[in-house]
PDB file of N, CA and C in Angstrom:
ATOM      1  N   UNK A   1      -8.233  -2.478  45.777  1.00  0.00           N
ATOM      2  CA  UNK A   1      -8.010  -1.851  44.494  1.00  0.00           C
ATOM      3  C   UNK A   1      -9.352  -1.734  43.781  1.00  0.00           C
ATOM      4  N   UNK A   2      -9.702  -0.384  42.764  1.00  0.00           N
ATOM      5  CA  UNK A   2     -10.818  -0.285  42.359  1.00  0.00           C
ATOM      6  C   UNK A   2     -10.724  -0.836  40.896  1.00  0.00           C
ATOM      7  N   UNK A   3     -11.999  -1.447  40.508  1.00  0.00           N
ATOM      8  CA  UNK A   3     -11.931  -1.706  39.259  1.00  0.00           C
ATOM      9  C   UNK A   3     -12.587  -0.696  38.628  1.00  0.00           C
ATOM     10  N   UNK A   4     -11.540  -0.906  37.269  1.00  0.00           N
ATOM     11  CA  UNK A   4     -12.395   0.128  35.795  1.00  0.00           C
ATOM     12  C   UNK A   4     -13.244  -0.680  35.180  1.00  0.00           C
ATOM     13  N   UNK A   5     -14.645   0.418  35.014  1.00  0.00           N
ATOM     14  CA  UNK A   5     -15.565  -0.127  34.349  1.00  0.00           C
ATOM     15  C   UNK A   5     -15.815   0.829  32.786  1.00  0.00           C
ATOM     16  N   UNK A   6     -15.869   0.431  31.302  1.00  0.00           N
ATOM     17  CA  UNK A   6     -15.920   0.701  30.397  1.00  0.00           C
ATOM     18  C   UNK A   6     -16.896   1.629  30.310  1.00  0.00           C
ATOM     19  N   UNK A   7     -17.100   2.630  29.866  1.00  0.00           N
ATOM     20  CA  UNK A   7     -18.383   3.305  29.840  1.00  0.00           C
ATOM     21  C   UNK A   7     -19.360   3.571  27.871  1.00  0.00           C
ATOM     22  N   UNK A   8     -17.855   2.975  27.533  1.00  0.00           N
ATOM     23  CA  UNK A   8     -18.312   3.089  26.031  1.00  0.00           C
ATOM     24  C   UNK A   8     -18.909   1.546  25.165  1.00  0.00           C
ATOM     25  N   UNK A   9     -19.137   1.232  24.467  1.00  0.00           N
ATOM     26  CA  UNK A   9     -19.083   0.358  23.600  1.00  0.00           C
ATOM     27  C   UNK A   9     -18.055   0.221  22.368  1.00  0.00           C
ATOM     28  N   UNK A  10     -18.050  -1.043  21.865  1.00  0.00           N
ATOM     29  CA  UNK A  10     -16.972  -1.090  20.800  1.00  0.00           C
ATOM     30  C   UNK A  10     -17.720  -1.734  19.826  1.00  0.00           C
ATOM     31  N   UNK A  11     -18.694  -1.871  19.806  1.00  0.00           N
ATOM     32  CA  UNK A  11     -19.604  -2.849  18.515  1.00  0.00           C
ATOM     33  C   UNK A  11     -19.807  -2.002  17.515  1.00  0.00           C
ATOM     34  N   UNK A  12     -19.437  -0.294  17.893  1.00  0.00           N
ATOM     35  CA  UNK A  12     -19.801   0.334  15.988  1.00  0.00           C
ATOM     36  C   UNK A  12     -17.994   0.544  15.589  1.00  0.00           C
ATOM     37  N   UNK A  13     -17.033  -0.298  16.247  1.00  0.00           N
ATOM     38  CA  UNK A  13     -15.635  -0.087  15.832  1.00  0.00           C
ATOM     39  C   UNK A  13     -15.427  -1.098  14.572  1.00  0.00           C
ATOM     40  N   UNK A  14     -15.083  -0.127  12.974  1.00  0.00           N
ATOM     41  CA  UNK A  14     -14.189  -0.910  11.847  1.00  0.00           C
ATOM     42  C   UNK A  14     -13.235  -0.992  11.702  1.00  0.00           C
ATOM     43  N   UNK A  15     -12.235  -1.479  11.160  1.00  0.00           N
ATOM     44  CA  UNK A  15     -11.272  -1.215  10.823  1.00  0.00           C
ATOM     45  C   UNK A  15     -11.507   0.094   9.481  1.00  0.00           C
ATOM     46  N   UNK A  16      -9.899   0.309   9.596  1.00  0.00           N
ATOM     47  CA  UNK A  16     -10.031   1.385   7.954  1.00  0.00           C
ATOM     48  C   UNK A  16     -10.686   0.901   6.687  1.00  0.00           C
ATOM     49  N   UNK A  17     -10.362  -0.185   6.381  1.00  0.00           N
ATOM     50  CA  UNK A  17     -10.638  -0.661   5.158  1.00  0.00           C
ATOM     51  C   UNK A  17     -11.846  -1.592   4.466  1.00  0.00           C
ATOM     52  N   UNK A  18     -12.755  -1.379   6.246  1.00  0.00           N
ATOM     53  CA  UNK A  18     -14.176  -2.545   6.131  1.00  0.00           C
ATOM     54  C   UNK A  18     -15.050  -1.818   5.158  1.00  0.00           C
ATOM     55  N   UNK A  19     -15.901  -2.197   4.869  1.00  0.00           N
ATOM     56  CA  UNK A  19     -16.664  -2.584   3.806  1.00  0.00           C
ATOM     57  C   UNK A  19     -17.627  -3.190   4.342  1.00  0.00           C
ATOM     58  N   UNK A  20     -19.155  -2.094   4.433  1.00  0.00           N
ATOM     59  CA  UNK A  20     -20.177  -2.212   5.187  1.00  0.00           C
ATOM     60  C   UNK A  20     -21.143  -3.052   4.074  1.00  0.00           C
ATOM     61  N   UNK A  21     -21.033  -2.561   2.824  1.00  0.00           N
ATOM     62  CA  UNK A  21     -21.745  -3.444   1.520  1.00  0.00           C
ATOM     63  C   UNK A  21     -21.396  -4.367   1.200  1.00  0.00           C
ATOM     64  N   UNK A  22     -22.072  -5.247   0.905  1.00  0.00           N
ATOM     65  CA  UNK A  22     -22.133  -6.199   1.074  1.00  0.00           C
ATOM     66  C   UNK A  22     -21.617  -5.940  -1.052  1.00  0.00           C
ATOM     67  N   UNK A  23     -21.391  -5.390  -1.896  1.00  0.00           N
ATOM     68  CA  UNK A  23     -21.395  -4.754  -3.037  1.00  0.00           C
ATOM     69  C   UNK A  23     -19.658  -4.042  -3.223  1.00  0.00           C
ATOM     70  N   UNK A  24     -18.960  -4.553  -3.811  1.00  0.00           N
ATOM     71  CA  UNK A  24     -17.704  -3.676  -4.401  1.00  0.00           C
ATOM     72  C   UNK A  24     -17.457  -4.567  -5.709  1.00  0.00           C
ATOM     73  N   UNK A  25     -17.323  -3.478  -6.735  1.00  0.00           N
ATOM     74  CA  UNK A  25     -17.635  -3.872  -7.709  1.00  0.00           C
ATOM     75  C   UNK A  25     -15.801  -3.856  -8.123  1.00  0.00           C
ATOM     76  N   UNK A  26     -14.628  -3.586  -7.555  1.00  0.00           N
ATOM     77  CA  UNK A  26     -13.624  -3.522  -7.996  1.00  0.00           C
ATOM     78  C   UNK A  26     -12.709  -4.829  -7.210  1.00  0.00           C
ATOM     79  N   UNK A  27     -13.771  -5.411  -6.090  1.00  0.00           N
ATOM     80  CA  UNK A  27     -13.512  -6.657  -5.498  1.00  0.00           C
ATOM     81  C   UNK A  27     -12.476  -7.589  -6.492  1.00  0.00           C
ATOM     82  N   UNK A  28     -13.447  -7.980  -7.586  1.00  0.00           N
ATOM     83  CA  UNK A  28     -12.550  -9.000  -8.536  1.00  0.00           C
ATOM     84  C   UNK A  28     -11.223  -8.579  -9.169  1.00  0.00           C
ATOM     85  N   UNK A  29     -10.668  -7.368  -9.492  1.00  0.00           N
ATOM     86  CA  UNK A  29      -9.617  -7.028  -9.617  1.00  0.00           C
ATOM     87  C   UNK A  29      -8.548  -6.794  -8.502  1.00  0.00           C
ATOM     88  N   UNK A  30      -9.325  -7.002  -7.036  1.00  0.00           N
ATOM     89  CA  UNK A  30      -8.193  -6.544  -6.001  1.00  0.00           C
ATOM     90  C   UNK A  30      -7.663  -7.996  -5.537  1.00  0.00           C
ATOM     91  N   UNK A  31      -9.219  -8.943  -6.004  1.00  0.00           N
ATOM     92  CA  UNK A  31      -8.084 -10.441  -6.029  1.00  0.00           C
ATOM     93  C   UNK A  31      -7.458 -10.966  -6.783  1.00  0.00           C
ATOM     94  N   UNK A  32      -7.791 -10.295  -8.217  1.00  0.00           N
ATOM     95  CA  UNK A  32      -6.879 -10.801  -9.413  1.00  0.00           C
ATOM     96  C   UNK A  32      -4.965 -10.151  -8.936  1.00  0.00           C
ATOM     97  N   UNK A  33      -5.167  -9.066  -8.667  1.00  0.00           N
ATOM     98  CA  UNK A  33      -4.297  -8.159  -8.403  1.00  0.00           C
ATOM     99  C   UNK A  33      -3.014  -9.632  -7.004  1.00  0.00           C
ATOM    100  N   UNK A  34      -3.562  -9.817  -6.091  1.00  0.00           N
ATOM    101  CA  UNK A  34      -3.568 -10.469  -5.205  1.00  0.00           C
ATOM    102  C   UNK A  34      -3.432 -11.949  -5.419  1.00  0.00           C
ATOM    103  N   UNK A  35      -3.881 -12.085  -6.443  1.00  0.00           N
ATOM    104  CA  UNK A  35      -3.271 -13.862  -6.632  1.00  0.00           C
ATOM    105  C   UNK A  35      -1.838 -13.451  -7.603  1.00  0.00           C
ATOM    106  N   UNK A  36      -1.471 -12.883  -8.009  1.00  0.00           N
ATOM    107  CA  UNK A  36      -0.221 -12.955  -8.741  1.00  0.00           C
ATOM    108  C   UNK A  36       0.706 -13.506  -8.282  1.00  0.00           C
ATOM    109  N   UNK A  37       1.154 -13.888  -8.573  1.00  0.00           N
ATOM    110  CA  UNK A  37       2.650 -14.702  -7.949  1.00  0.00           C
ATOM    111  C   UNK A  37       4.178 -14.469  -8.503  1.00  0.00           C
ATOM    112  N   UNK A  38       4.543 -14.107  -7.623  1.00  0.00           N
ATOM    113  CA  UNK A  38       6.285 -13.500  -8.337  1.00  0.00           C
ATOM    114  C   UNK A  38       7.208 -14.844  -8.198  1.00  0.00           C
ATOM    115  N   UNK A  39       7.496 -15.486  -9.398  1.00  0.00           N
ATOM    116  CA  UNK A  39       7.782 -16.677  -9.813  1.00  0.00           C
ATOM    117  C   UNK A  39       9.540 -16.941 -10.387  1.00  0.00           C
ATOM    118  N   UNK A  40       9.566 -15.112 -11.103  1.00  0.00           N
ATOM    119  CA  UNK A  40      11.078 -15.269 -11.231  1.00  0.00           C
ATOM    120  C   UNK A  40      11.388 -13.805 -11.427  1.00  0.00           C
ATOM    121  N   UNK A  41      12.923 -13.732 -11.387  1.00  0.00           N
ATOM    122  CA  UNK A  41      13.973 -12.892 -11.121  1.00  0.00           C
ATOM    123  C   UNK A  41      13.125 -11.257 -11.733  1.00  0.00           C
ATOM    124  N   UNK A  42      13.521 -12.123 -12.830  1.00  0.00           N
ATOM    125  CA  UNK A  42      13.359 -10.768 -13.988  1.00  0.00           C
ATOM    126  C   UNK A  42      11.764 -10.343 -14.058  1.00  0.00           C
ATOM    127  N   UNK A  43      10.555 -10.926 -13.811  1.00  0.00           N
ATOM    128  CA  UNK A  43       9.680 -10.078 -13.457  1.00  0.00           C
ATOM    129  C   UNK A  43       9.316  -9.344 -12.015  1.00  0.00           C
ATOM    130  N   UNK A  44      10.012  -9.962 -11.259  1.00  0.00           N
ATOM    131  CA  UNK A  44      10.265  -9.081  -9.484  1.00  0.00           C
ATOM    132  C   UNK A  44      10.541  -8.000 -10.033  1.00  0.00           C
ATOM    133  N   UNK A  45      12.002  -7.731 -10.754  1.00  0.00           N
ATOM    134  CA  UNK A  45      12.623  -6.475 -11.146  1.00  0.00           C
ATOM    135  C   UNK A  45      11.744  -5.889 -11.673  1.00  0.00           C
ATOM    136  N   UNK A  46      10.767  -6.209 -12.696  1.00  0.00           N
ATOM    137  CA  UNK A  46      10.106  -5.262 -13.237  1.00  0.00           C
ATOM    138  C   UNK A  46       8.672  -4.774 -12.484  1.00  0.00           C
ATOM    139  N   UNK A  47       8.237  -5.469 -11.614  1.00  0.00           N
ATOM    140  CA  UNK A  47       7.478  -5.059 -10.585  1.00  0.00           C
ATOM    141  C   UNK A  47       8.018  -4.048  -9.899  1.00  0.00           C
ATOM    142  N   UNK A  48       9.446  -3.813  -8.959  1.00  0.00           N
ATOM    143  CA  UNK A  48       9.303  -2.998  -8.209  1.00  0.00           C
ATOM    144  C   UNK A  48      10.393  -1.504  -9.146  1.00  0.00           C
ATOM    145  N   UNK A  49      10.463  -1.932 -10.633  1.00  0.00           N
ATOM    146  CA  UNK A  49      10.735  -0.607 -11.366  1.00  0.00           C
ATOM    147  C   UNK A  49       9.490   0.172 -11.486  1.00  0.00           C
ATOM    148  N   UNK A  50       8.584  -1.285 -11.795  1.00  0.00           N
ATOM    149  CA  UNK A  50       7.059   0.074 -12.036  1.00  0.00           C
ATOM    150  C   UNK A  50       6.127   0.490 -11.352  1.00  0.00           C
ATOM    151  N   UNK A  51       6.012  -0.189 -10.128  1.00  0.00           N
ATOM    152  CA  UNK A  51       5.590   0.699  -8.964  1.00  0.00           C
ATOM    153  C   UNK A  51       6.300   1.052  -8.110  1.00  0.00           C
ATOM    154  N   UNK A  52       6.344   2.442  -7.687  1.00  0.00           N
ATOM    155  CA  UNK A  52       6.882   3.289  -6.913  1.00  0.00           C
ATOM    156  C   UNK A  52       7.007   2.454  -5.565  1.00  0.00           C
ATOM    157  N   UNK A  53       7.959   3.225  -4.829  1.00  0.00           N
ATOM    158  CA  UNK A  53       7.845   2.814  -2.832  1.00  0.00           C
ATOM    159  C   UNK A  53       7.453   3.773  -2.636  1.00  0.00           C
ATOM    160  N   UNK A  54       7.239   5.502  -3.067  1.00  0.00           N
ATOM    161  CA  UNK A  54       6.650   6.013  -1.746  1.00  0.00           C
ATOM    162  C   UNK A  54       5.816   7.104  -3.279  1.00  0.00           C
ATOM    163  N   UNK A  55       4.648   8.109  -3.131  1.00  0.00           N
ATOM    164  CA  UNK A  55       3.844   8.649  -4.306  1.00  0.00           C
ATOM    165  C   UNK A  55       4.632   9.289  -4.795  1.00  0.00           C
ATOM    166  N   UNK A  56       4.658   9.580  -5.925  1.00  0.00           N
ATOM    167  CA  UNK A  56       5.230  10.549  -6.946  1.00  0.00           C
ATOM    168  C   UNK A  56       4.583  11.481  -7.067  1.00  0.00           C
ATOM    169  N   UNK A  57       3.511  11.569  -6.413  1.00  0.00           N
ATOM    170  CA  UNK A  57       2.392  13.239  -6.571  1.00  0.00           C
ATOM    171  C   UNK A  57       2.518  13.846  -5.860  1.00  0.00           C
ATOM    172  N   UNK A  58       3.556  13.488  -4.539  1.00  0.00           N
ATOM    173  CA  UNK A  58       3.373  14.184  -3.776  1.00  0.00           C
ATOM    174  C   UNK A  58       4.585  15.482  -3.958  1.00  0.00           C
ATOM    175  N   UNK A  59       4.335  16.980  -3.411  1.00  0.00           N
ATOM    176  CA  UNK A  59       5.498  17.790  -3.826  1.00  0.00           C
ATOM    177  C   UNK A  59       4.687  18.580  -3.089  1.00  0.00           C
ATOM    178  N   UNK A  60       6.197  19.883  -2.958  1.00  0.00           N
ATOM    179  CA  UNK A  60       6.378  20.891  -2.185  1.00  0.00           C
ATOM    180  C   UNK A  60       6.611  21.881  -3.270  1.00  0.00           C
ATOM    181  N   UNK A  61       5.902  22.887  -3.469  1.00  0.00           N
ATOM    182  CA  UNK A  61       5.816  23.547  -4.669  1.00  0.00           C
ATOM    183  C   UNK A  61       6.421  25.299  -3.718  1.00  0.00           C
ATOM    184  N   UNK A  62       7.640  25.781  -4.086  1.00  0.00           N
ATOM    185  CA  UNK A  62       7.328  26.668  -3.498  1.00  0.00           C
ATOM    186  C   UNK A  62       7.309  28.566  -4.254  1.00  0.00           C
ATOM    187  N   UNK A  63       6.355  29.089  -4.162  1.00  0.00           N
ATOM    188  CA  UNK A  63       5.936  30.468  -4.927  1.00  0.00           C
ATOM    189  C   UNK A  63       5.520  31.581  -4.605  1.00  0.00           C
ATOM    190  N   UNK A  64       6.470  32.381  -5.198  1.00  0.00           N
ATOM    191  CA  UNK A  64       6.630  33.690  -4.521  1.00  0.00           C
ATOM    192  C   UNK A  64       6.919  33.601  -2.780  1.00  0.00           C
ATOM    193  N   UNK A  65       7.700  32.740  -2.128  1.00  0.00           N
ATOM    194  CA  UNK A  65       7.891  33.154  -0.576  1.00  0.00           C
ATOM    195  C   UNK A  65       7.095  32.103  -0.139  1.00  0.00           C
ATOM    196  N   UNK A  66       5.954  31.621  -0.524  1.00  0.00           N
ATOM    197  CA  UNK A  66       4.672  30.912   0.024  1.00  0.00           C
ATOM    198  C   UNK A  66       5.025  29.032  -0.416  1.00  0.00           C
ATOM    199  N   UNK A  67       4.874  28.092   0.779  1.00  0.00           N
ATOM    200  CA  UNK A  67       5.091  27.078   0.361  1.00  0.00           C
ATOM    201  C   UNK A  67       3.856  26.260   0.042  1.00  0.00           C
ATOM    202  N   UNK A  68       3.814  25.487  -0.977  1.00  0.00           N
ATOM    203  CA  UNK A  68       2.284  25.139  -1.423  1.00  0.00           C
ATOM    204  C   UNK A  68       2.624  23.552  -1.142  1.00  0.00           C
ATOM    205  N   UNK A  69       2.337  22.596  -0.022  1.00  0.00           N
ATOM    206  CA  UNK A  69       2.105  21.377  -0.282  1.00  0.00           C
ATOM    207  C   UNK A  69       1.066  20.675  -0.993  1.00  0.00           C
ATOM    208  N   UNK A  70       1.467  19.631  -1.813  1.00  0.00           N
ATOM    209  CA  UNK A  70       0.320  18.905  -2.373  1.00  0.00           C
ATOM    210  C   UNK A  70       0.276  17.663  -1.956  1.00  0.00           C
ATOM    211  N   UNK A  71      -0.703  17.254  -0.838  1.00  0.00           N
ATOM    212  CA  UNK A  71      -0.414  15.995  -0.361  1.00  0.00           C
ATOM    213  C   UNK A  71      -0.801  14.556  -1.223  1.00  0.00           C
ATOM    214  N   UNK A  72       0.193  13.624  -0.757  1.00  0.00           N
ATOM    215  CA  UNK A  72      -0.161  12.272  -1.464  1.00  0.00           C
ATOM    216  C   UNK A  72      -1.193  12.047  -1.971  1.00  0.00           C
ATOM    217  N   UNK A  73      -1.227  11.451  -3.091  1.00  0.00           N
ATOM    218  CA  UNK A  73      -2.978  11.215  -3.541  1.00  0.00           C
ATOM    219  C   UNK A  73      -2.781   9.535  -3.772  1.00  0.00           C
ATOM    220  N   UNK A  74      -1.680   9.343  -3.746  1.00  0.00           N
ATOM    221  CA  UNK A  74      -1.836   7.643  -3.920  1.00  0.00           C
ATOM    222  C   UNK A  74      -2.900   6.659  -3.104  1.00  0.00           C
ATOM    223  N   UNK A  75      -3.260   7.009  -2.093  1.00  0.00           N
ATOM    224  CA  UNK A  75      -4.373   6.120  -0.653  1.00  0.00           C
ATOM    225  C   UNK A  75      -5.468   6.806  -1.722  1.00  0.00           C
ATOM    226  N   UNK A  76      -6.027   7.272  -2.573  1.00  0.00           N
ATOM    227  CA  UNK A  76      -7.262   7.750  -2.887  1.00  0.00           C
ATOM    228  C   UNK A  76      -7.316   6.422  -4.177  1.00  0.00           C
ATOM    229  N   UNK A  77      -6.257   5.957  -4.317  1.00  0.00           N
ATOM    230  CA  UNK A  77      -6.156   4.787  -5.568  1.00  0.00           C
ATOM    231  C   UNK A  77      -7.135   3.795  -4.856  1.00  0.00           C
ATOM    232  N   UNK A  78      -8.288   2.814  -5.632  1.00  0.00           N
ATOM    233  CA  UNK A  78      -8.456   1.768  -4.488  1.00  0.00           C
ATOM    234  C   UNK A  78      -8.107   0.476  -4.575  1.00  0.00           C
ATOM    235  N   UNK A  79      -7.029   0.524  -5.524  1.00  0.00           N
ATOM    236  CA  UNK A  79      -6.041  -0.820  -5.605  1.00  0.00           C
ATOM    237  C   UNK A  79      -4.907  -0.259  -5.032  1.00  0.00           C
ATOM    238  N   UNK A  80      -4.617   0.608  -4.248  1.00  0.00           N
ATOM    239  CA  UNK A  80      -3.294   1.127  -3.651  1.00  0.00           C
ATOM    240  C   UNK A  80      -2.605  -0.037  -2.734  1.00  0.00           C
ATOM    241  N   UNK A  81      -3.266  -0.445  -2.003  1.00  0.00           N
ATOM    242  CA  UNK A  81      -2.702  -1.562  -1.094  1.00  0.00           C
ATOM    243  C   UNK A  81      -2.611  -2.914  -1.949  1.00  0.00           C
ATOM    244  N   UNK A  82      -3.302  -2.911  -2.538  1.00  0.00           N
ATOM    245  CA  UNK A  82      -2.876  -5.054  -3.387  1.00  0.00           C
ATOM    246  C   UNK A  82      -1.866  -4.131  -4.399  1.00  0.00           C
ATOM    247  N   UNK A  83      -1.211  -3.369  -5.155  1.00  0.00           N
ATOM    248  CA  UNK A  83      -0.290  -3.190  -5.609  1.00  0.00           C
ATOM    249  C   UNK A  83       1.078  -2.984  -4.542  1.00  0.00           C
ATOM    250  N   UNK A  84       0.490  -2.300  -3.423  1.00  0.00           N
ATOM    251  CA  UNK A  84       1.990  -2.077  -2.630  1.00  0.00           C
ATOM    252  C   UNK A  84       2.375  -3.929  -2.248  1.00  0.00           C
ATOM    253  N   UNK A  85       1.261  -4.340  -1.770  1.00  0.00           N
ATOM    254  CA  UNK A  85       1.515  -5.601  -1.722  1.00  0.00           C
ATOM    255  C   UNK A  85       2.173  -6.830  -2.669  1.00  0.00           C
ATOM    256  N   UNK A  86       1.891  -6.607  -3.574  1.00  0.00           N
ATOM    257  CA  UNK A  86       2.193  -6.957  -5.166  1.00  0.00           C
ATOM    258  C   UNK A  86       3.709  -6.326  -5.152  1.00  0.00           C
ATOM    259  N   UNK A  87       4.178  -5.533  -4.994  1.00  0.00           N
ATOM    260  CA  UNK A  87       5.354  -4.666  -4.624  1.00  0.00           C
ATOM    261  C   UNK A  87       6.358  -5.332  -3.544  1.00  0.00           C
ATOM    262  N   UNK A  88       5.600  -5.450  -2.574  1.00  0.00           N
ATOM    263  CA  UNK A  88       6.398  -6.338  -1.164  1.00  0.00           C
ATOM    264  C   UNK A  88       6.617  -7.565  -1.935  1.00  0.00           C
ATOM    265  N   UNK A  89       5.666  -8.469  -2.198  1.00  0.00           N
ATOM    266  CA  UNK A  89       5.973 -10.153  -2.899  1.00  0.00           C
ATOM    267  C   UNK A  89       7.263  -9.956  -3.338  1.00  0.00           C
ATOM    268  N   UNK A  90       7.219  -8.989  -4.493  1.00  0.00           N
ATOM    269  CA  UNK A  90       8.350  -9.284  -5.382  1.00  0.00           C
ATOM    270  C   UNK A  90       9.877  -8.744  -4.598  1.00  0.00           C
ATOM    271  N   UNK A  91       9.879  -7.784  -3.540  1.00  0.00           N
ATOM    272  CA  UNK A  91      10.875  -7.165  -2.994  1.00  0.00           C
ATOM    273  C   UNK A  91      10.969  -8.963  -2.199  1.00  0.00           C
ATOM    274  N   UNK A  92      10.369  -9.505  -1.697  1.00  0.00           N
ATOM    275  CA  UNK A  92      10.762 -10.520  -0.479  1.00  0.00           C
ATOM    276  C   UNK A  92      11.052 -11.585  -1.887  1.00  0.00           C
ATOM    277  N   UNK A  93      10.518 -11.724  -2.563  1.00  0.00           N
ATOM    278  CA  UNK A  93      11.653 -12.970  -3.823  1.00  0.00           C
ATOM    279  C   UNK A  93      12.767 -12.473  -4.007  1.00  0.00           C
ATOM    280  N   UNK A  94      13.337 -11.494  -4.382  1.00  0.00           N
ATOM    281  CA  UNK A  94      14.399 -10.735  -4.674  1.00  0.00           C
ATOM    282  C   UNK A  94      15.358 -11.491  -3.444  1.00  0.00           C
ATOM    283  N   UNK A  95      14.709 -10.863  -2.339  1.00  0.00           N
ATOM    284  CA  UNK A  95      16.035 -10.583  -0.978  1.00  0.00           C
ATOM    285  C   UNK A  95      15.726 -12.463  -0.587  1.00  0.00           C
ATOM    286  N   UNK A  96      14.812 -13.002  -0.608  1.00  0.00           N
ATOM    287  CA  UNK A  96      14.646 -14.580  -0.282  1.00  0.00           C
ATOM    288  C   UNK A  96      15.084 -15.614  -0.964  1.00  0.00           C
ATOM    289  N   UNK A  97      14.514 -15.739  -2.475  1.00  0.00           N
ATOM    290  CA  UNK A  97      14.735 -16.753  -3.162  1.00  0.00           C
ATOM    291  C   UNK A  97      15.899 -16.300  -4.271  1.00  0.00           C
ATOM    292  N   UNK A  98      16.018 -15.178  -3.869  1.00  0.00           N
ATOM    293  CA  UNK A  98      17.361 -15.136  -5.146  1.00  0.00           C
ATOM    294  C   UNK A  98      18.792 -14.121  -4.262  1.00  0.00           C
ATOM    295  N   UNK A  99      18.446 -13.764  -3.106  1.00  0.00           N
ATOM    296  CA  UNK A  99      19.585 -13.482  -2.549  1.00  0.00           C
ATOM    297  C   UNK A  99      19.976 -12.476  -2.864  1.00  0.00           C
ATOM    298  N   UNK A 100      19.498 -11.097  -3.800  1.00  0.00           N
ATOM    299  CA  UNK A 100      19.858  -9.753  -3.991  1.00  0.00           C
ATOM    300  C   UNK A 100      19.779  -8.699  -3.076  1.00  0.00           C
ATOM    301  N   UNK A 101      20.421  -7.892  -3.066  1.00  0.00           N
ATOM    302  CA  UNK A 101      20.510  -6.556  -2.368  1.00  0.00           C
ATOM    303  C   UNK A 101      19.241  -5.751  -2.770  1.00  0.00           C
ATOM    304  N   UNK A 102      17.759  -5.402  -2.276  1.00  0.00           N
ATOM    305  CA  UNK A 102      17.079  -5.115  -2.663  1.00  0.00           C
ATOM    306  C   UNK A 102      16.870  -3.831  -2.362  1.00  0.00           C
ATOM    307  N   UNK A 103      18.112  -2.821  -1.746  1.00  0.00           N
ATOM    308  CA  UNK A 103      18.098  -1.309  -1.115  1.00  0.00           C
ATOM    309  C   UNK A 103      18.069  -0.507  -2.404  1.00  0.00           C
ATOM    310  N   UNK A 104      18.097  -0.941  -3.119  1.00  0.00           N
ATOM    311  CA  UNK A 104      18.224  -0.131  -4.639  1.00  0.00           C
ATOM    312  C   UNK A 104      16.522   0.207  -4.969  1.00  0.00           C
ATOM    313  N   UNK A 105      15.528  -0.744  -4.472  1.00  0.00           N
ATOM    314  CA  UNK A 105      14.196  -0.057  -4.696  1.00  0.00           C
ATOM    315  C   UNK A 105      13.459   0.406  -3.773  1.00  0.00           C
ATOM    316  N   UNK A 106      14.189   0.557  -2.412  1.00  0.00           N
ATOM    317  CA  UNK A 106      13.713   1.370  -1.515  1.00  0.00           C
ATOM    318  C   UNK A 106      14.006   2.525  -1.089  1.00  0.00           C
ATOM    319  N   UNK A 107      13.018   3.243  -1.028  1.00  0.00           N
ATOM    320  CA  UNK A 107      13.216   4.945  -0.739  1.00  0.00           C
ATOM    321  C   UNK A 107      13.728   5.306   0.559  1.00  0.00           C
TER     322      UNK A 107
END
């Protein structure tokens, strides 16, 4: 049997979300964002009333015959992920520590 030999390298591979600077100046708000802690009932609920599950910008506009998409702009946010996350916490207290039906805030 022949062996495969690699012909590429993987040492210039990031992930999506690396961060070559050593510099982000919105750092301290994405851990403030990120230490929150969903502690009880009634602020879960109000977490996943006020952030969305899926963008609200996004739409299908359609004019004269011609369909105009406007794609998501929410991933251009750069707290988009520690809020969806912030979002999940409180959906998993809901359905974990308090035992609710949590299909009511999912799209």
């Amino acid at each position: 049997m022949k062996s495969v030999t690699h012909t590429h390298t993987h040492r210039n591979y990031y992930p999506p979300n690396y961060k070559k600077s050593g510099f982000d100046i919105l750092n301290p708000l994405r851990r403030r964002v990120d230490e929150i802690q969903v502690k009880n009932a009634r602020f879960a609920h109000l977490i996943c009333q006020v952030i969305p599950c899926c963008c609200p910008f996004e739409r299908k506009i359609h004019f004269f015959g011609h369909t105009l998409h406007i794609p998501a702009l929410c991933k251009l946010n750069p707290l988009y992920d520690n809020f969806v996350g912030l979002r999940f916490r409180a959906l998993s207290y809901l359905s974990d520590q308090c035992g609710e039906d949590v299909t009511k805030y999912i799209c």
